[in-house]
Each structure stands twice: as structure tokens, then as C-alpha cells.
PDB file of N, CA and C in Angstrom:
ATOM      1  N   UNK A   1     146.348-155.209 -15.994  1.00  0.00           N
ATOM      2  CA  UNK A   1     146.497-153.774 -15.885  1.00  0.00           C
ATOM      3  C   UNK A   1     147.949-153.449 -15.534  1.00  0.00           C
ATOM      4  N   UNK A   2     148.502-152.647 -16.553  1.00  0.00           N
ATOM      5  CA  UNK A   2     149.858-151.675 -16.005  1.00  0.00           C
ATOM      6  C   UNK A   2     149.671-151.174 -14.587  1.00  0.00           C
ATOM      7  N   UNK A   3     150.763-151.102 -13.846  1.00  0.00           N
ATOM      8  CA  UNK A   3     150.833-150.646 -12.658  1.00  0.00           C
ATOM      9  C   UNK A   3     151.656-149.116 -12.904  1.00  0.00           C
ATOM     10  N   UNK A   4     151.224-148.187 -12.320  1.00  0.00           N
ATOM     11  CA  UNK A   4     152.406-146.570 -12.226  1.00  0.00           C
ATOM     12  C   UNK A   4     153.506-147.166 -12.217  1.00  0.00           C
ATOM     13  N   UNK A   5     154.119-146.755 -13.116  1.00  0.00           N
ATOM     14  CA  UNK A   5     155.932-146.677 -13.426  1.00  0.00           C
ATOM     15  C   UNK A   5     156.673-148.554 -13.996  1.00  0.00           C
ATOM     16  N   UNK A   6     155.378-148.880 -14.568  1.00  0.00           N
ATOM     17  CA  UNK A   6     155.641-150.212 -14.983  1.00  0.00           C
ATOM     18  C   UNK A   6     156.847-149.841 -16.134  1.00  0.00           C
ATOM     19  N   UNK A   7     157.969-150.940 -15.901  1.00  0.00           N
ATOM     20  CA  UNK A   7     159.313-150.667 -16.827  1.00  0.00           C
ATOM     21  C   UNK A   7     158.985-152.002 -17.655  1.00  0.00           C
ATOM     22  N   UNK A   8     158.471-152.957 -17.711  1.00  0.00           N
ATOM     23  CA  UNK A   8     158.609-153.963 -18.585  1.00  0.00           C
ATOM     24  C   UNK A   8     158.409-153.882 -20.236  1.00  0.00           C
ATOM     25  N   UNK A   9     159.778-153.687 -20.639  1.00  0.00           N
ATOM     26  CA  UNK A   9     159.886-153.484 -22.273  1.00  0.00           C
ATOM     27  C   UNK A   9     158.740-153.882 -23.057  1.00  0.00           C
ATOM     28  N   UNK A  10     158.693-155.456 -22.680  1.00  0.00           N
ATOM     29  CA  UNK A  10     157.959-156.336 -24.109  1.00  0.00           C
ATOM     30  C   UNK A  10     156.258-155.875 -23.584  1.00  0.00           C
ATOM     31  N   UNK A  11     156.115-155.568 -22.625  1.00  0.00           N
ATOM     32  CA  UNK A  11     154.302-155.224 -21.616  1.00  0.00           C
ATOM     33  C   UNK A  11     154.506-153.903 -22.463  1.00  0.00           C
ATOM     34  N   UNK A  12     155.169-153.124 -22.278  1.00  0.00           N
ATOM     35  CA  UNK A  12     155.120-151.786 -22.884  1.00  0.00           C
ATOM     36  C   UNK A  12     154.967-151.665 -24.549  1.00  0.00           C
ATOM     37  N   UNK A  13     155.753-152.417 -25.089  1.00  0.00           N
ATOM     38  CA  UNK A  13     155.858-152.431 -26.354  1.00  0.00           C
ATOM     39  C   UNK A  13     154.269-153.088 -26.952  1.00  0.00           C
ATOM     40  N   UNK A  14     153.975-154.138 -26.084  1.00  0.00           N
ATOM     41  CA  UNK A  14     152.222-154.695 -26.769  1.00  0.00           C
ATOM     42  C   UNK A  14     150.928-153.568 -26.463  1.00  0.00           C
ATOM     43  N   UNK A  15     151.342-152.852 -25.768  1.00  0.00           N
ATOM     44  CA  UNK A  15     150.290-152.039 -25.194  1.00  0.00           C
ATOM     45  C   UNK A  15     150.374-150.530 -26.487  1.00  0.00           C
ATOM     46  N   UNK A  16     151.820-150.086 -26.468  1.00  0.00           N
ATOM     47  CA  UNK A  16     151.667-149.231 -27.430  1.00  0.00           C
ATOM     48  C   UNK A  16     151.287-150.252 -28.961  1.00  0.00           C
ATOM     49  N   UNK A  17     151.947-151.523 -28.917  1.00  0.00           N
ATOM     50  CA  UNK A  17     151.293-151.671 -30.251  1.00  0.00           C
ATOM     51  C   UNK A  17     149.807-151.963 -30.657  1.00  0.00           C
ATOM     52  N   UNK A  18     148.871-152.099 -29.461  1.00  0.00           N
ATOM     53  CA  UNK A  18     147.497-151.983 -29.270  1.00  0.00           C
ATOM     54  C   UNK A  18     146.800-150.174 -29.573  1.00  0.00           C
ATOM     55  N   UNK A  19     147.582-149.477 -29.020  1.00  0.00           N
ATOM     56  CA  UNK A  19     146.936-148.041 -29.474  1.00  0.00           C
ATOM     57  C   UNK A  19     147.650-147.729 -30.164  1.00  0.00           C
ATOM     58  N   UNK A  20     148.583-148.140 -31.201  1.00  0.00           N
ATOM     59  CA  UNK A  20     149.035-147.879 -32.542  1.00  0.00           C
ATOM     60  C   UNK A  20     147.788-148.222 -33.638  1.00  0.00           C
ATOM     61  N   UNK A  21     147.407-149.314 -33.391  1.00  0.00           N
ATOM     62  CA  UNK A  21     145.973-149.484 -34.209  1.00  0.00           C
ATOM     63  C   UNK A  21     144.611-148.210 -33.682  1.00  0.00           C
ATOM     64  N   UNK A  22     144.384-148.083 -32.576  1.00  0.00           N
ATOM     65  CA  UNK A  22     143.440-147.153 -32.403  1.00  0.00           C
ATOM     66  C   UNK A  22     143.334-145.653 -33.294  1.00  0.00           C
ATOM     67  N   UNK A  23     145.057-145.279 -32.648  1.00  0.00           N
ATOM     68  CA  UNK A  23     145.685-144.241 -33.292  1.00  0.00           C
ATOM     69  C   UNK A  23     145.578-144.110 -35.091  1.00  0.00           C
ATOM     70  N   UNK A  24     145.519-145.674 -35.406  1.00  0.00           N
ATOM     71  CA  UNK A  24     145.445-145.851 -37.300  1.00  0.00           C
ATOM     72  C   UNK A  24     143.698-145.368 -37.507  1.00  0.00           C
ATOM     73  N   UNK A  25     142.819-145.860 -36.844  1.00  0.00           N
ATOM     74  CA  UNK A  25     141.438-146.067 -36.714  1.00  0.00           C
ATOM     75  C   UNK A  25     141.244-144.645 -36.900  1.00  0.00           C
ATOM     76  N   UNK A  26     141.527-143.592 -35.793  1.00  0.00           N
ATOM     77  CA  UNK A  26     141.062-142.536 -35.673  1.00  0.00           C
ATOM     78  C   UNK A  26     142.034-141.588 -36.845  1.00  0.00           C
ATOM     79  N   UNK A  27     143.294-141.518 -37.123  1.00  0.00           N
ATOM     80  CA  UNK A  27     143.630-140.587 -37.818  1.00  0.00           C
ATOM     81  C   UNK A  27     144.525-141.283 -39.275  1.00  0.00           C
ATOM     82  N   UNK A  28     144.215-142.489 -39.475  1.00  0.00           N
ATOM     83  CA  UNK A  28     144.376-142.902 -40.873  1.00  0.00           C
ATOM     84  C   UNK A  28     146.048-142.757 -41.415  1.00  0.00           C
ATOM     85  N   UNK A  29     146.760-142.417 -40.372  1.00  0.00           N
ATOM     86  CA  UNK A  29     147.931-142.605 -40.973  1.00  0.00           C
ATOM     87  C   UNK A  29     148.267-143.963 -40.273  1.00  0.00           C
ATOM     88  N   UNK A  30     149.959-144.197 -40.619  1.00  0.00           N
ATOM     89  CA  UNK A  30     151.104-145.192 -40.774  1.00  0.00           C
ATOM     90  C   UNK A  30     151.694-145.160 -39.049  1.00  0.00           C
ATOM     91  N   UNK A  31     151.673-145.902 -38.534  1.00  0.00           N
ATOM     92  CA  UNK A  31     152.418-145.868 -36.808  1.00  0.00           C
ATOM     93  C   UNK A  31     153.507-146.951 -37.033  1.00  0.00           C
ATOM     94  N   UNK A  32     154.497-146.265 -36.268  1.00  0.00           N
ATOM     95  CA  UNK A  32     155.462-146.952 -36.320  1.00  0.00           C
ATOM     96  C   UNK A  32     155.713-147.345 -34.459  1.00  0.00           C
ATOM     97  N   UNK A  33     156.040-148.877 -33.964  1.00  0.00           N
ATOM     98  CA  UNK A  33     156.216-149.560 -32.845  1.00  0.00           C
ATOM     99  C   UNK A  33     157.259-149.995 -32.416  1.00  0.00           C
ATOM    100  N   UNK A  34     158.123-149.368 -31.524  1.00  0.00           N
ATOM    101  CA  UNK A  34     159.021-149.866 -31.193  1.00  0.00           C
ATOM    102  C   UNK A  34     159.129-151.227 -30.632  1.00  0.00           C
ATOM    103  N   UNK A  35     159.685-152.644 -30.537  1.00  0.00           N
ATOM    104  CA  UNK A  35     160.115-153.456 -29.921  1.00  0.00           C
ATOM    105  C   UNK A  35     161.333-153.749 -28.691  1.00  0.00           C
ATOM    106  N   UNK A  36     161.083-154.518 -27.935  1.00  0.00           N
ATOM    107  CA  UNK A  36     162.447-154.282 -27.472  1.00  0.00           C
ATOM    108  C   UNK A  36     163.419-155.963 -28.353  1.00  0.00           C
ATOM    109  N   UNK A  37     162.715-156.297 -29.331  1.00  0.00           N
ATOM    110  CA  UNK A  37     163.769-157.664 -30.164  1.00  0.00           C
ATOM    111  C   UNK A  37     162.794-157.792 -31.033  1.00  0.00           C
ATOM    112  N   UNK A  38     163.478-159.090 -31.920  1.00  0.00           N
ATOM    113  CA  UNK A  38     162.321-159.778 -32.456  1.00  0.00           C
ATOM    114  C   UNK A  38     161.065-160.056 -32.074  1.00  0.00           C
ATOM    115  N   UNK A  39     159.534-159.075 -32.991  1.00  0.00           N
ATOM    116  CA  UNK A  39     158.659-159.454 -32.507  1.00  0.00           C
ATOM    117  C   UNK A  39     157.760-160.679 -33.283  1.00  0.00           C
ATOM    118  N   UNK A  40     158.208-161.538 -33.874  1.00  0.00           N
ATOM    119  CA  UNK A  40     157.766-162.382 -34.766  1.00  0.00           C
ATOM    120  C   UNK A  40     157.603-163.677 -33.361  1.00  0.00           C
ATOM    121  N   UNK A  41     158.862-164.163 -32.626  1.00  0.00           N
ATOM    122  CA  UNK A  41     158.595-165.239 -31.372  1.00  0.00           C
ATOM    123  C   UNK A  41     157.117-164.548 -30.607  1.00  0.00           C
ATOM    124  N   UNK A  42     156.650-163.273 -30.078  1.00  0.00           N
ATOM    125  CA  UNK A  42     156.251-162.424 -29.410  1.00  0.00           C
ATOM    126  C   UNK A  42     154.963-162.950 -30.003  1.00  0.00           C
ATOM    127  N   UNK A  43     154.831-162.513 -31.178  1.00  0.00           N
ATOM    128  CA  UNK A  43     153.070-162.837 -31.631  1.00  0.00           C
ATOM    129  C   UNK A  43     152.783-164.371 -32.176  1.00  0.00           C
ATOM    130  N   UNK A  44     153.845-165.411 -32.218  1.00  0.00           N
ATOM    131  CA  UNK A  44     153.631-166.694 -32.487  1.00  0.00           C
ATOM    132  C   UNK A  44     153.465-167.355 -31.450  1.00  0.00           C
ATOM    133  N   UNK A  45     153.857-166.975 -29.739  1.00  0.00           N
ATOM    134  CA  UNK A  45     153.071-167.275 -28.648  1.00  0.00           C
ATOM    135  C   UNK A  45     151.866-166.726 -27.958  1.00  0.00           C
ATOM    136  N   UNK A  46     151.764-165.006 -28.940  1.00  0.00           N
ATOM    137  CA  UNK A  46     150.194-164.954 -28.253  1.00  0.00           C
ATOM    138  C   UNK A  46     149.262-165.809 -28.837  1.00  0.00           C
ATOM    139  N   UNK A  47     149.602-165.782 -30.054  1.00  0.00           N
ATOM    140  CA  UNK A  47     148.272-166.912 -31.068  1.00  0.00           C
ATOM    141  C   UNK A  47     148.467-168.102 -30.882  1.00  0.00           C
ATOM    142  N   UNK A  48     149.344-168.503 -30.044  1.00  0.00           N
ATOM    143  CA  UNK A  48     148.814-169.911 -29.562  1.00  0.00           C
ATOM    144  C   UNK A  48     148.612-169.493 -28.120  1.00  0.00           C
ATOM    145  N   UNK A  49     148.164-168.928 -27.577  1.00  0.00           N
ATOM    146  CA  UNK A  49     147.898-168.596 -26.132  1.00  0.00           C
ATOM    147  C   UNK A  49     149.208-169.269 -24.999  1.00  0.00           C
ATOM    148  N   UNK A  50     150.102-168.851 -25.377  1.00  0.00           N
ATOM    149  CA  UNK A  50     151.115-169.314 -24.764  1.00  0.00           C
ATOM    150  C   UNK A  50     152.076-167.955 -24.233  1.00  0.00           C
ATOM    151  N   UNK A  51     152.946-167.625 -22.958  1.00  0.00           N
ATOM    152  CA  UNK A  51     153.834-166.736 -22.646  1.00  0.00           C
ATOM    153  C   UNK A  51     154.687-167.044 -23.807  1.00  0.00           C
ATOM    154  N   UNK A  52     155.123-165.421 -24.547  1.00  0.00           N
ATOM    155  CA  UNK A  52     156.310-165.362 -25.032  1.00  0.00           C
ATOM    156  C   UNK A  52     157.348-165.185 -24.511  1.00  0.00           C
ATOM    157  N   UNK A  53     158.492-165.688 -25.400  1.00  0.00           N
ATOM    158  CA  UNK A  53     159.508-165.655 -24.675  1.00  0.00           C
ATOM    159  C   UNK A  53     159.832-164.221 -24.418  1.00  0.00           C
ATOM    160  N   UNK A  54     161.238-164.487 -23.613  1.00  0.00           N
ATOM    161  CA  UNK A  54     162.018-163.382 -23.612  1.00  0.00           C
ATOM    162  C   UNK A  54     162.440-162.534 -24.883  1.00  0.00           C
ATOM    163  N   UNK A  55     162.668-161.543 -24.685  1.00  0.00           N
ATOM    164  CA  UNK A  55     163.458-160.459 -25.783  1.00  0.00           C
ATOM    165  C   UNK A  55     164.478-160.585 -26.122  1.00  0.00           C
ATOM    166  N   UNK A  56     164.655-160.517 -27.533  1.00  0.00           N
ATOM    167  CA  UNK A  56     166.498-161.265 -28.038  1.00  0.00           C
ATOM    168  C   UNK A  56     166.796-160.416 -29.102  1.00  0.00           C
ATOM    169  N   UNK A  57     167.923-160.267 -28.864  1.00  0.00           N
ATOM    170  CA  UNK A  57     168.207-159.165 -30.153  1.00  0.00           C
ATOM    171  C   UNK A  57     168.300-157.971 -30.074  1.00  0.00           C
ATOM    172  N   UNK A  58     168.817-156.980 -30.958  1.00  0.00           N
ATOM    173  CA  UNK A  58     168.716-155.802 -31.134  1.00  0.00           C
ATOM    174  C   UNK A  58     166.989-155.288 -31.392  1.00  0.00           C
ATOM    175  N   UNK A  59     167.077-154.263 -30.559  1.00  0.00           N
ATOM    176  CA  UNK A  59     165.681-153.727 -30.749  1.00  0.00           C
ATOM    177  C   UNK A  59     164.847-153.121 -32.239  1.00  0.00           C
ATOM    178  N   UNK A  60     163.840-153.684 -32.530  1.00  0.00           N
ATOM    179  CA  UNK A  60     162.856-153.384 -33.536  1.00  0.00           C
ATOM    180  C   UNK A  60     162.087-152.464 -33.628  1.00  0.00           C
ATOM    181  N   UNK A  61     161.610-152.180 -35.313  1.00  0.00           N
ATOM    182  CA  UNK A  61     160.716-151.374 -35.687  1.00  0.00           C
ATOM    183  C   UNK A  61     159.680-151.821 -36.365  1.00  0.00           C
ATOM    184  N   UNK A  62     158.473-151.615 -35.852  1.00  0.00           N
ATOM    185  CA  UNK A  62     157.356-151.834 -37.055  1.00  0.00           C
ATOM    186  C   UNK A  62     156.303-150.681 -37.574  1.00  0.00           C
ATOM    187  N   UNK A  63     156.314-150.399 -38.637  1.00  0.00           N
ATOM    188  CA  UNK A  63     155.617-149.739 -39.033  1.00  0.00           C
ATOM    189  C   UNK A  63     154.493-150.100 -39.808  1.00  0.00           C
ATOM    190  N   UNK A  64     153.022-149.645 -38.708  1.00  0.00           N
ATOM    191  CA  UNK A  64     151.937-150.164 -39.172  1.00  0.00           C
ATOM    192  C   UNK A  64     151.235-149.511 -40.113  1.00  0.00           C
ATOM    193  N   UNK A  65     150.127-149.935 -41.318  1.00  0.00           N
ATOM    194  CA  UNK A  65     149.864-149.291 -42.231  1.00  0.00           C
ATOM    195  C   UNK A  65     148.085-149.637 -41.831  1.00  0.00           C
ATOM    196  N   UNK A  66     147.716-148.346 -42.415  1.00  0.00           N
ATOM    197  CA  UNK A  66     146.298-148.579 -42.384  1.00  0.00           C
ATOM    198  C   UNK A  66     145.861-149.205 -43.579  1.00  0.00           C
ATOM    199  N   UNK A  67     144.537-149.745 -43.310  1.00  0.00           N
ATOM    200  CA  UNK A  67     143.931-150.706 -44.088  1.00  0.00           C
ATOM    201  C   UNK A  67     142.773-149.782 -44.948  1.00  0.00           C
ATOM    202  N   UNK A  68     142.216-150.407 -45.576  1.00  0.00           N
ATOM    203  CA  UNK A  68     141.036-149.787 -45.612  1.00  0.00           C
ATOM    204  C   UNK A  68     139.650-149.589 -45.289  1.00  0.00           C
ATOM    205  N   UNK A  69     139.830-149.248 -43.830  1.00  0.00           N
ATOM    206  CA  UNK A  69     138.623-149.223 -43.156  1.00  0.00           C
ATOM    207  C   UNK A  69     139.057-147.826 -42.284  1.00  0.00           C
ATOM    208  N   UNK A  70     137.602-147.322 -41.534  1.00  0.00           N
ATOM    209  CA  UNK A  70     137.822-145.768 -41.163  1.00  0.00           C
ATOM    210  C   UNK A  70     137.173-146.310 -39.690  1.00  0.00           C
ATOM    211  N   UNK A  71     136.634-144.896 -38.822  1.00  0.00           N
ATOM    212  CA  UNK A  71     136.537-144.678 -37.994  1.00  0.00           C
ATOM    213  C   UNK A  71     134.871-145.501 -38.107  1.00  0.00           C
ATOM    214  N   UNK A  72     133.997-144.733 -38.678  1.00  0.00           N
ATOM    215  CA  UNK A  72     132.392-144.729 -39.190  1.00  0.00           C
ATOM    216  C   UNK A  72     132.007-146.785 -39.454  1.00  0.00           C
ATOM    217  N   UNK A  73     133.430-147.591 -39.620  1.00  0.00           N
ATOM    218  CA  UNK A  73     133.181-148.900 -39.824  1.00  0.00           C
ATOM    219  C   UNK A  73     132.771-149.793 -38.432  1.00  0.00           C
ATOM    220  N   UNK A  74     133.647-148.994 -37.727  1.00  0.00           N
ATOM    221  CA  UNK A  74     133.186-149.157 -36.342  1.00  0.00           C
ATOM    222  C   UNK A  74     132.064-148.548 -35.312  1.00  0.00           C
ATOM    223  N   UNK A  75     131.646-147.485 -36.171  1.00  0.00           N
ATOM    224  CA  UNK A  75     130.613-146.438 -35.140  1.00  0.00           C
ATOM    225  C   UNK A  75     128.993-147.074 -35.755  1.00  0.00           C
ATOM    226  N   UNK A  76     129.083-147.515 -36.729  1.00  0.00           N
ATOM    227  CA  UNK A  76     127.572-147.970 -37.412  1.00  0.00           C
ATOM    228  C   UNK A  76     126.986-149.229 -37.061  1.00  0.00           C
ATOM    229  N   UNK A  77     125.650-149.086 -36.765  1.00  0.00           N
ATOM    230  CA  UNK A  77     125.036-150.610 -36.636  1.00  0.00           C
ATOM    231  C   UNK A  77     124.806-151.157 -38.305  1.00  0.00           C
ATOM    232  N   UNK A  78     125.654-151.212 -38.937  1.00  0.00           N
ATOM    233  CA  UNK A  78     125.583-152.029 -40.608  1.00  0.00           C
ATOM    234  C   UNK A  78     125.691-153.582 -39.865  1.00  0.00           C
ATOM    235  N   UNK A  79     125.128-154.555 -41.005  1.00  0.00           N
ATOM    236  CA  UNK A  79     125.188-156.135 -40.555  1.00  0.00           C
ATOM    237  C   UNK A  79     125.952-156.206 -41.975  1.00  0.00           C
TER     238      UNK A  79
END
């Protein structure tokens, strides 16, 4: 859990890029995520369950695209 007035760039940056997807879910557009560096080191140590490193570099952009799935893919008991 974030603490009030948490400053940590790369904590901040995974959290908005977590409700950048919600945000896609519910209103079907394109979100764009700031980084504070390269986030390619960043998600090649979460998927191995490992701390990423530090932040390097000039700060990044990603812009996420929706897929094709909606809100209703998630609200239905379908098997």
C-alpha cells in the first residue's frame, strides 16, 4: 500500500500503469504512462519476480491501446 504523499517515481509510475488498464476497460480508449526511464528492465524483473532495478535514463512514454475486449467481458458469468 502507498502511504499519503508517497514520492517514489517507479511505485508511482506501476500503480498509474495498473489503472491505465482499468481506465482502457471502462472507457475503451488509448492511455498514455508516464515512466520515470526505461520501462522494459522494470517489467523483465517483475516477470521474473525479482526487484527492478533502478531508473536510468531520460523519462518515458507508453501509450496503451485497447484490445478487444469491453467492460461486460468481465461483468458476465460466461465459461
Amino acid at each position: 500500500m502507498l502511504a499519503d504523499g508517497e514520492s517514489d517515481p517507479l511505485a508511482l509510475a506501476l500503480l498509474d500503469y495498473d489503472l491505465a488498464f482499468l481506465r482502457i476497460v471502462r472507457e475503451g480508449r488509448p492511455q498514455t504512462v508516464a515512466f520515470p526511464g526505461n520501462p522494459a528492465p522494470i517489467f523483465e524483473a517483475l516477470a521474473a519476480a525479482e526487484l527492478p532495478p533502478p531508473s536510468e535514463g531520460p523519462p518515458w512514454e507508453l501509450e496503451i491501446l485497447p484490445d478487444s475486449f469491453s467492460l461486460e467481458d468481465f461483468t458476465t458469468n460466461a465459461l
